[in-house]
PDB file of N, CA and C in Angstrom:
ATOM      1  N   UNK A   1       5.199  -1.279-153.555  1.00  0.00           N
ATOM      2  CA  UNK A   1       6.426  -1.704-152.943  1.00  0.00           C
ATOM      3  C   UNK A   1       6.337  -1.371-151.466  1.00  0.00           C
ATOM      4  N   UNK A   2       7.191  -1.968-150.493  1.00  0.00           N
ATOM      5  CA  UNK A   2       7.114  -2.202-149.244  1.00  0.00           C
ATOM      6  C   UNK A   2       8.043  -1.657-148.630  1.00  0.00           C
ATOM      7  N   UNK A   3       7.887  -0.821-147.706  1.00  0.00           N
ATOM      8  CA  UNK A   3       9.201   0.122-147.412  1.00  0.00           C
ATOM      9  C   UNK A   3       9.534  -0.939-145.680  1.00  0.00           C
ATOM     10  N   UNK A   4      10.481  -1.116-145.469  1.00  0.00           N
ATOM     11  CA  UNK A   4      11.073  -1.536-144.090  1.00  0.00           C
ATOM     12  C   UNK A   4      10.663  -0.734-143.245  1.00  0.00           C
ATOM     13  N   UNK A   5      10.819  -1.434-141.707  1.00  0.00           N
ATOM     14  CA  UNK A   5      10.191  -0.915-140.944  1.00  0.00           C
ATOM     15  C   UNK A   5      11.070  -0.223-139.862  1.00  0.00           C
ATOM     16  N   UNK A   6      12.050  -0.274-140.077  1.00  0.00           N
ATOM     17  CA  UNK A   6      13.434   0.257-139.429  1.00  0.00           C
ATOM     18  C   UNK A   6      14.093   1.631-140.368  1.00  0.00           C
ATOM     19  N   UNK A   7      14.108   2.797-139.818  1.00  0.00           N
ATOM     20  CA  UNK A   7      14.487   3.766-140.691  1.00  0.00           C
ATOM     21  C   UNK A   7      15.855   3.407-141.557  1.00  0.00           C
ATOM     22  N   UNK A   8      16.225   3.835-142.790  1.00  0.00           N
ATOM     23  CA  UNK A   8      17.771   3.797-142.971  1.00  0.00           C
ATOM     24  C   UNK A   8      18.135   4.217-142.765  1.00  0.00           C
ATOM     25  N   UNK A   9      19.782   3.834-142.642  1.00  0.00           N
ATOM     26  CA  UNK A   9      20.717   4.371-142.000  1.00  0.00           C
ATOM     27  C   UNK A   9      21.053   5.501-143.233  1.00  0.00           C
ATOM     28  N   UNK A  10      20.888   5.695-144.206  1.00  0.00           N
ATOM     29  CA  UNK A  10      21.564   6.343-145.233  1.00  0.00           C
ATOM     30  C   UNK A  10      21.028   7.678-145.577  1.00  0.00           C
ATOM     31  N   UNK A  11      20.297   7.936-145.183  1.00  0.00           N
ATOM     32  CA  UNK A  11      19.331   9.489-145.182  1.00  0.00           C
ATOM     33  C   UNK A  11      18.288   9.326-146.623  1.00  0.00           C
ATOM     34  N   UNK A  12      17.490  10.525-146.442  1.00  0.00           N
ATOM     35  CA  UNK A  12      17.349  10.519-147.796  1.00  0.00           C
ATOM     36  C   UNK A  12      17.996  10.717-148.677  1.00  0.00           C
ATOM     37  N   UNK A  13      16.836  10.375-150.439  1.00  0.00           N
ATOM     38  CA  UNK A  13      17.463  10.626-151.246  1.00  0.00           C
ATOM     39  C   UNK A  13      17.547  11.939-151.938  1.00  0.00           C
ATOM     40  N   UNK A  14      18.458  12.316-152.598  1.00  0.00           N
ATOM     41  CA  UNK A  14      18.269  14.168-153.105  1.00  0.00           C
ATOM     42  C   UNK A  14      18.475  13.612-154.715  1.00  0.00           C
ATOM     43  N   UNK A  15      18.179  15.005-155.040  1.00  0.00           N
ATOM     44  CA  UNK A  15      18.324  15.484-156.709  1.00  0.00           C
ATOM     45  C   UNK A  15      19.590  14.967-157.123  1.00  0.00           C
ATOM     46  N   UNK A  16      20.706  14.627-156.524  1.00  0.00           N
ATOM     47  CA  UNK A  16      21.920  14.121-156.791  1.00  0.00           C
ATOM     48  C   UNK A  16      22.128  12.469-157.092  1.00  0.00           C
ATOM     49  N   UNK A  17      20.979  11.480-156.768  1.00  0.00           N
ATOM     50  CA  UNK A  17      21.295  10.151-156.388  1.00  0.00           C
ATOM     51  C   UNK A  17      20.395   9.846-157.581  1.00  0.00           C
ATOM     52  N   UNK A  18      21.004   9.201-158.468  1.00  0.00           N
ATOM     53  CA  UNK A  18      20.353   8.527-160.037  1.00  0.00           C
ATOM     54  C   UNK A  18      20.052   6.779-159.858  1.00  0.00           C
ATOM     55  N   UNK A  19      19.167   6.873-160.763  1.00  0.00           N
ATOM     56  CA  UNK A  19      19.096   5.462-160.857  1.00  0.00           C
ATOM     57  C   UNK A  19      19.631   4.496-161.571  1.00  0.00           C
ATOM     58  N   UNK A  20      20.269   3.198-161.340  1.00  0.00           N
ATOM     59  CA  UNK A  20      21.406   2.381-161.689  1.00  0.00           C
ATOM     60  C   UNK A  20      21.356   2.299-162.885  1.00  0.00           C
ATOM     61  N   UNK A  21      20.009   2.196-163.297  1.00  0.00           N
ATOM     62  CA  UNK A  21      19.921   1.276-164.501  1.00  0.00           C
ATOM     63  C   UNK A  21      19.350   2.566-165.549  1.00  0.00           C
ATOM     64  N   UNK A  22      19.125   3.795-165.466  1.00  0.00           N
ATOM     65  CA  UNK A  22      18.497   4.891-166.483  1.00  0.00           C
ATOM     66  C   UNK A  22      18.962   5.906-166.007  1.00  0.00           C
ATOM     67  N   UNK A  23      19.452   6.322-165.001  1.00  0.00           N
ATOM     68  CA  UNK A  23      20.472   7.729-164.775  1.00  0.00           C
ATOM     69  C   UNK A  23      19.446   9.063-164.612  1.00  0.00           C
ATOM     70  N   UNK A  24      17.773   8.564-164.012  1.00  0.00           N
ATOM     71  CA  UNK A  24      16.932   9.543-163.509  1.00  0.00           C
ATOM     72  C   UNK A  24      17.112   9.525-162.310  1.00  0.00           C
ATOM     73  N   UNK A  25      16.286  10.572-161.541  1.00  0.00           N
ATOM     74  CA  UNK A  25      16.644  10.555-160.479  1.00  0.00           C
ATOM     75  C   UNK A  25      15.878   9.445-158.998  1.00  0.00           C
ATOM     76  N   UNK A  26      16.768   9.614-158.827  1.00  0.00           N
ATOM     77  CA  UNK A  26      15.998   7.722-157.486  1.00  0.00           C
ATOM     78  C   UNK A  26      15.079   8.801-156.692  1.00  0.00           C
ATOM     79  N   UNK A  27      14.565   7.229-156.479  1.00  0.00           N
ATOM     80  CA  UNK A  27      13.257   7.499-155.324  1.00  0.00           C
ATOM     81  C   UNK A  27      13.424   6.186-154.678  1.00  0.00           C
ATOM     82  N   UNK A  28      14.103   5.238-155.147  1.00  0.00           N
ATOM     83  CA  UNK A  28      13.611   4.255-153.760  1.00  0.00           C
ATOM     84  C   UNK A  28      15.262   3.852-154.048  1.00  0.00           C
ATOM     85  N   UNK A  29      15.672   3.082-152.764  1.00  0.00           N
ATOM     86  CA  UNK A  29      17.009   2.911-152.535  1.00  0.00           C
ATOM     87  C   UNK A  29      16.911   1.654-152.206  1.00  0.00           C
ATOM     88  N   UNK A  30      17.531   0.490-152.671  1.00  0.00           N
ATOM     89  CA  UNK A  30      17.076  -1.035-152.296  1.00  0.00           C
ATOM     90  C   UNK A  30      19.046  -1.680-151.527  1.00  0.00           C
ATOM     91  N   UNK A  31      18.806  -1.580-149.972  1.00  0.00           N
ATOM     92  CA  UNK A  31      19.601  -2.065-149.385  1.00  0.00           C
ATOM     93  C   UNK A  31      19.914  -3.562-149.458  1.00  0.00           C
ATOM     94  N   UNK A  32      21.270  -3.730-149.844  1.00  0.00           N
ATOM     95  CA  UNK A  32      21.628  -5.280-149.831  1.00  0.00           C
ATOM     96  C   UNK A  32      22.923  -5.564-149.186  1.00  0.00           C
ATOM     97  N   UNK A  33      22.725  -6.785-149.330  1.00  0.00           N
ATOM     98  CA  UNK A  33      24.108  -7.080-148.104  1.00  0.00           C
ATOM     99  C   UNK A  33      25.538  -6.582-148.274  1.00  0.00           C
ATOM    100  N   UNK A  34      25.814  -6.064-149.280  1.00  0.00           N
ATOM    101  CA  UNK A  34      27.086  -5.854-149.813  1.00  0.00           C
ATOM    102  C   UNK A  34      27.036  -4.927-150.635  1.00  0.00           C
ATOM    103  N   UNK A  35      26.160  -3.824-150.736  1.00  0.00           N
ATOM    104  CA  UNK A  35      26.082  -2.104-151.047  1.00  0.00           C
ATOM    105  C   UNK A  35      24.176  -1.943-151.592  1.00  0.00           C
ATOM    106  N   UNK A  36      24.368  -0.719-151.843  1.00  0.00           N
ATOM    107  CA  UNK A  36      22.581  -0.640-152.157  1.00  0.00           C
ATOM    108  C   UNK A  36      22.430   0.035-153.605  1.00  0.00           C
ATOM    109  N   UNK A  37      21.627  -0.427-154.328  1.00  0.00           N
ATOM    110  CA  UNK A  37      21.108   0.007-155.489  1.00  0.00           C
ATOM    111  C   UNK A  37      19.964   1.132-155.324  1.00  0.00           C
ATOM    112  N   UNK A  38      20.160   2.364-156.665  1.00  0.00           N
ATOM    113  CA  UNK A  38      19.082   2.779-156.367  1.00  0.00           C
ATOM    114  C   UNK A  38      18.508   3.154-157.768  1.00  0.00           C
ATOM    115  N   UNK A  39      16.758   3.122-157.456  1.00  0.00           N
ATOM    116  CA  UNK A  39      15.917   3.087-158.222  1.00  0.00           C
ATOM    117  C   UNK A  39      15.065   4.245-158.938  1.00  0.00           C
ATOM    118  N   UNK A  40      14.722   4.714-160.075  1.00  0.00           N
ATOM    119  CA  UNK A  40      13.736   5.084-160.655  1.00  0.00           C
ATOM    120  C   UNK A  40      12.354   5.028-160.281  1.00  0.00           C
ATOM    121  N   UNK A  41      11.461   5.822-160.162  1.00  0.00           N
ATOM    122  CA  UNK A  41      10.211   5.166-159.672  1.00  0.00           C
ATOM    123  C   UNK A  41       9.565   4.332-160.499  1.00  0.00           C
ATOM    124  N   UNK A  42      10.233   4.541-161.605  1.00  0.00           N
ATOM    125  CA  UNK A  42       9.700   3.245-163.099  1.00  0.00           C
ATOM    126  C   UNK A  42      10.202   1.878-162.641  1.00  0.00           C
ATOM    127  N   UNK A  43      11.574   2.213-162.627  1.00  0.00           N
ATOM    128  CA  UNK A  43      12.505   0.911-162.625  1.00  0.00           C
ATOM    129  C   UNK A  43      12.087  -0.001-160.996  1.00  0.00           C
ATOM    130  N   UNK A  44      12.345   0.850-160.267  1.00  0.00           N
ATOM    131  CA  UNK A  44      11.414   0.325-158.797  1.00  0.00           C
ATOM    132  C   UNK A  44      10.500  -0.541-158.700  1.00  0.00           C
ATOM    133  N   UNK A  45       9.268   0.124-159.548  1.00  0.00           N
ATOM    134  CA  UNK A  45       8.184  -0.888-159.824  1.00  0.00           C
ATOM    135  C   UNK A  45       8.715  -2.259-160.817  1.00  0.00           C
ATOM    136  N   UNK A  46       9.505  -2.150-161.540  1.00  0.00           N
ATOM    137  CA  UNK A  46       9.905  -2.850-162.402  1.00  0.00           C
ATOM    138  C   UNK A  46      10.459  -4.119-161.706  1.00  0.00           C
ATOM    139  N   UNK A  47      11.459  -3.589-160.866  1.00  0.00           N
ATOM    140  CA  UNK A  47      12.424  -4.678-160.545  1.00  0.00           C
ATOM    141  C   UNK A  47      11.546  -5.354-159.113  1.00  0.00           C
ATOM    142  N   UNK A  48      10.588  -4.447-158.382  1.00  0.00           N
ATOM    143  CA  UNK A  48      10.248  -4.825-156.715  1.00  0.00           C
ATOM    144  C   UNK A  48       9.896  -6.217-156.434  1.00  0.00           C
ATOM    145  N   UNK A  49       9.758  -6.395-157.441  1.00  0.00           N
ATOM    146  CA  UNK A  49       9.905  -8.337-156.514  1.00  0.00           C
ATOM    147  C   UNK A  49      11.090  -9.268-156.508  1.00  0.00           C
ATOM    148  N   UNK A  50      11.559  -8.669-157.638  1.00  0.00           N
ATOM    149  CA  UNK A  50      13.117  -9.249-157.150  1.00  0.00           C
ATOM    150  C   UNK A  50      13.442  -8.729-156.399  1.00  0.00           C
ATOM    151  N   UNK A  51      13.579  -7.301-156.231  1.00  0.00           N
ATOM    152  CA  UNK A  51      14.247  -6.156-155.113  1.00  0.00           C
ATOM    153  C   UNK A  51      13.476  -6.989-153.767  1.00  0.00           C
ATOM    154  N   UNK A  52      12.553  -7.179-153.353  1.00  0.00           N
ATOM    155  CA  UNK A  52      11.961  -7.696-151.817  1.00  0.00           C
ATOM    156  C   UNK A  52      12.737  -9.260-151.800  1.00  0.00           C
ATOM    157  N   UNK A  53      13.042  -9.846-152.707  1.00  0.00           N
ATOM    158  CA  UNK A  53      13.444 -11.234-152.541  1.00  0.00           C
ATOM    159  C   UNK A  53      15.147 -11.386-152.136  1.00  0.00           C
ATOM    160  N   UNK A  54      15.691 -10.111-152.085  1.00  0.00           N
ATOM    161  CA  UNK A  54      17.020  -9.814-151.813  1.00  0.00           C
ATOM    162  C   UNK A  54      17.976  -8.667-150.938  1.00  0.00           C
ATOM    163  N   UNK A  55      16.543  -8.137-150.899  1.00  0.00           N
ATOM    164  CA  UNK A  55      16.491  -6.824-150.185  1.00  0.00           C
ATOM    165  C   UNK A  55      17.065  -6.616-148.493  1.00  0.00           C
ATOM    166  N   UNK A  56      17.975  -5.957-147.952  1.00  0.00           N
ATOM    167  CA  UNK A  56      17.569  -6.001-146.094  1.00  0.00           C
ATOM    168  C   UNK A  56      16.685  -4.971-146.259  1.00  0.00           C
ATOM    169  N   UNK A  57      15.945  -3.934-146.933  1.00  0.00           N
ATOM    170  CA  UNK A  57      15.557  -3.152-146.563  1.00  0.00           C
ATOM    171  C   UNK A  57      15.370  -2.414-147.847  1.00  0.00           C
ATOM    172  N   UNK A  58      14.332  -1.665-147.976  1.00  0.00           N
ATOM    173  CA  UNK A  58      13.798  -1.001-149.364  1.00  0.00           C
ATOM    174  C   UNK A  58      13.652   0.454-148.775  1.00  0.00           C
ATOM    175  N   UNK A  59      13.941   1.532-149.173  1.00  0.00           N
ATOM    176  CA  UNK A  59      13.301   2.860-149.064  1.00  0.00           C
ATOM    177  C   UNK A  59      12.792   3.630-150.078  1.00  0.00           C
ATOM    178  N   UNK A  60      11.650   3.796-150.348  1.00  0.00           N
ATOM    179  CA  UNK A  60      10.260   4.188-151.163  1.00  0.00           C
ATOM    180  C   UNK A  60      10.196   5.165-150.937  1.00  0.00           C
ATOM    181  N   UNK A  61      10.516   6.329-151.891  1.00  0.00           N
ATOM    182  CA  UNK A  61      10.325   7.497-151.589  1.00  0.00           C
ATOM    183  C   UNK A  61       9.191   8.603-153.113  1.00  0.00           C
ATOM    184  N   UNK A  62       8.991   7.381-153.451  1.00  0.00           N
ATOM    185  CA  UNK A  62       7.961   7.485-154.646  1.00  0.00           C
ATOM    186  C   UNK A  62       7.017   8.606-153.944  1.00  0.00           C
ATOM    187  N   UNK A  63       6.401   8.150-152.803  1.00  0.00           N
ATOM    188  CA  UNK A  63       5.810   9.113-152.446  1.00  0.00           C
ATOM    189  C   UNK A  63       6.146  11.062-152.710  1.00  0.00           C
ATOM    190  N   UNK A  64       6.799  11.403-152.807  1.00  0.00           N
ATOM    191  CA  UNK A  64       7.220  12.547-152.702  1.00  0.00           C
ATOM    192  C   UNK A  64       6.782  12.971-154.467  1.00  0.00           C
ATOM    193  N   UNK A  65       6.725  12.402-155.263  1.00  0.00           N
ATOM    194  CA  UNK A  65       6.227  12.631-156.986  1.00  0.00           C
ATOM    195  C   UNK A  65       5.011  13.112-156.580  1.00  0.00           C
ATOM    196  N   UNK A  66       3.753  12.692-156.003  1.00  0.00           N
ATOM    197  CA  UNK A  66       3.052  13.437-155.506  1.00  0.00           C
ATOM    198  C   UNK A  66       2.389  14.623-155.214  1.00  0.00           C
ATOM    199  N   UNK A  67       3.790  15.301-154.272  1.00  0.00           N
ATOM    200  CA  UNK A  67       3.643  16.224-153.429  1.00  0.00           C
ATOM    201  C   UNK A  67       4.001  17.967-154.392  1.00  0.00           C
ATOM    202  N   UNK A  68       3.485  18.447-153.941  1.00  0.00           N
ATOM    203  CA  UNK A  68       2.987  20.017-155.011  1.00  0.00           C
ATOM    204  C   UNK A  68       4.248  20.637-154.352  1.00  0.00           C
ATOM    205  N   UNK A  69       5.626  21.122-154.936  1.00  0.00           N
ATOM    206  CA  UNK A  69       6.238  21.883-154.107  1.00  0.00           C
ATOM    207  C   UNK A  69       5.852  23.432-153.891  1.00  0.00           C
ATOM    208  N   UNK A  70       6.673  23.749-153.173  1.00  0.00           N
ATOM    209  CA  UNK A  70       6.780  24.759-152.112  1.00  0.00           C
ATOM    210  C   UNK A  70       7.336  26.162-153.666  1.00  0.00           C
ATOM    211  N   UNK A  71       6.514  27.173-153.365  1.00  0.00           N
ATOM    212  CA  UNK A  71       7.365  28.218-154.034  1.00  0.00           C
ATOM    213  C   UNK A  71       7.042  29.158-153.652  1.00  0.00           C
ATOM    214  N   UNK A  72       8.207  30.453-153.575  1.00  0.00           N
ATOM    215  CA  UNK A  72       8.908  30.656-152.502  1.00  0.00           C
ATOM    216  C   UNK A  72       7.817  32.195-153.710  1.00  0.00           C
ATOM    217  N   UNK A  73       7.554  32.782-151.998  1.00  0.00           N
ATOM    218  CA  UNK A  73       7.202  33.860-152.515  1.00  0.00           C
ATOM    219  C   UNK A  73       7.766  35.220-153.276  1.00  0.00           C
ATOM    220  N   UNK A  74       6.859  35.959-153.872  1.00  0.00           N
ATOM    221  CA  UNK A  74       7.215  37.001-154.622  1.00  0.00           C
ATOM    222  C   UNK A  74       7.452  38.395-154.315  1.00  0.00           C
ATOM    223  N   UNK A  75       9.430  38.830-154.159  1.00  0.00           N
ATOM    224  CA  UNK A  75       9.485  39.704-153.648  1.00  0.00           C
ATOM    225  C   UNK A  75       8.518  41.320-154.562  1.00  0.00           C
ATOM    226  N   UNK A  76       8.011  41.986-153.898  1.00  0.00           N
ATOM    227  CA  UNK A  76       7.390  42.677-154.196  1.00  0.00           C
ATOM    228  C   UNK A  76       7.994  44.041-153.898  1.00  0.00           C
ATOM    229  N   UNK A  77       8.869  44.830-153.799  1.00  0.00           N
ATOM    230  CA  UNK A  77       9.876  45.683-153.633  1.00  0.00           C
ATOM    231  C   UNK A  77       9.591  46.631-154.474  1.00  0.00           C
TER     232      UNK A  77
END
């Protein structure tokens, strides 16, 4: 999927923002003219060619599944 080339206006997405259609948590946010849907990284792939054929703007944040988080070191006291 194809992320726009203009940042959004809407920030990222957090642990709070689910996806429309399965109620996991979004990773990509698909801007449209009259409010924005947001996606699953399943459902994302699922829907992205309709989503680009209607889209002003897609934000892909799939990337971040990826990424190894951060943990926070061990107080040693």
């Amino acid at each position: 999927m194809t992320t726009a080339l203009a940042p959004t206006t809407s920030g990222a997405l957090t642990a709070q923002d689910r996806c429309d259609r399965c109620g996991a948590q979004a990773y990509i946010r698909a801007v449209l003219t009259d409010g924005d849907l947001l996606f699953c990284a399943h459902h994302g792939r699922r829907y992205a060619d309709s989503l680009r054929q209607v889209a002003v703007e897609i934000q892909d944040e799939t990337g971040r599944l990826a990424e190894t988080p951060t943990i926070a070191p061990i107080d040693e006291r």
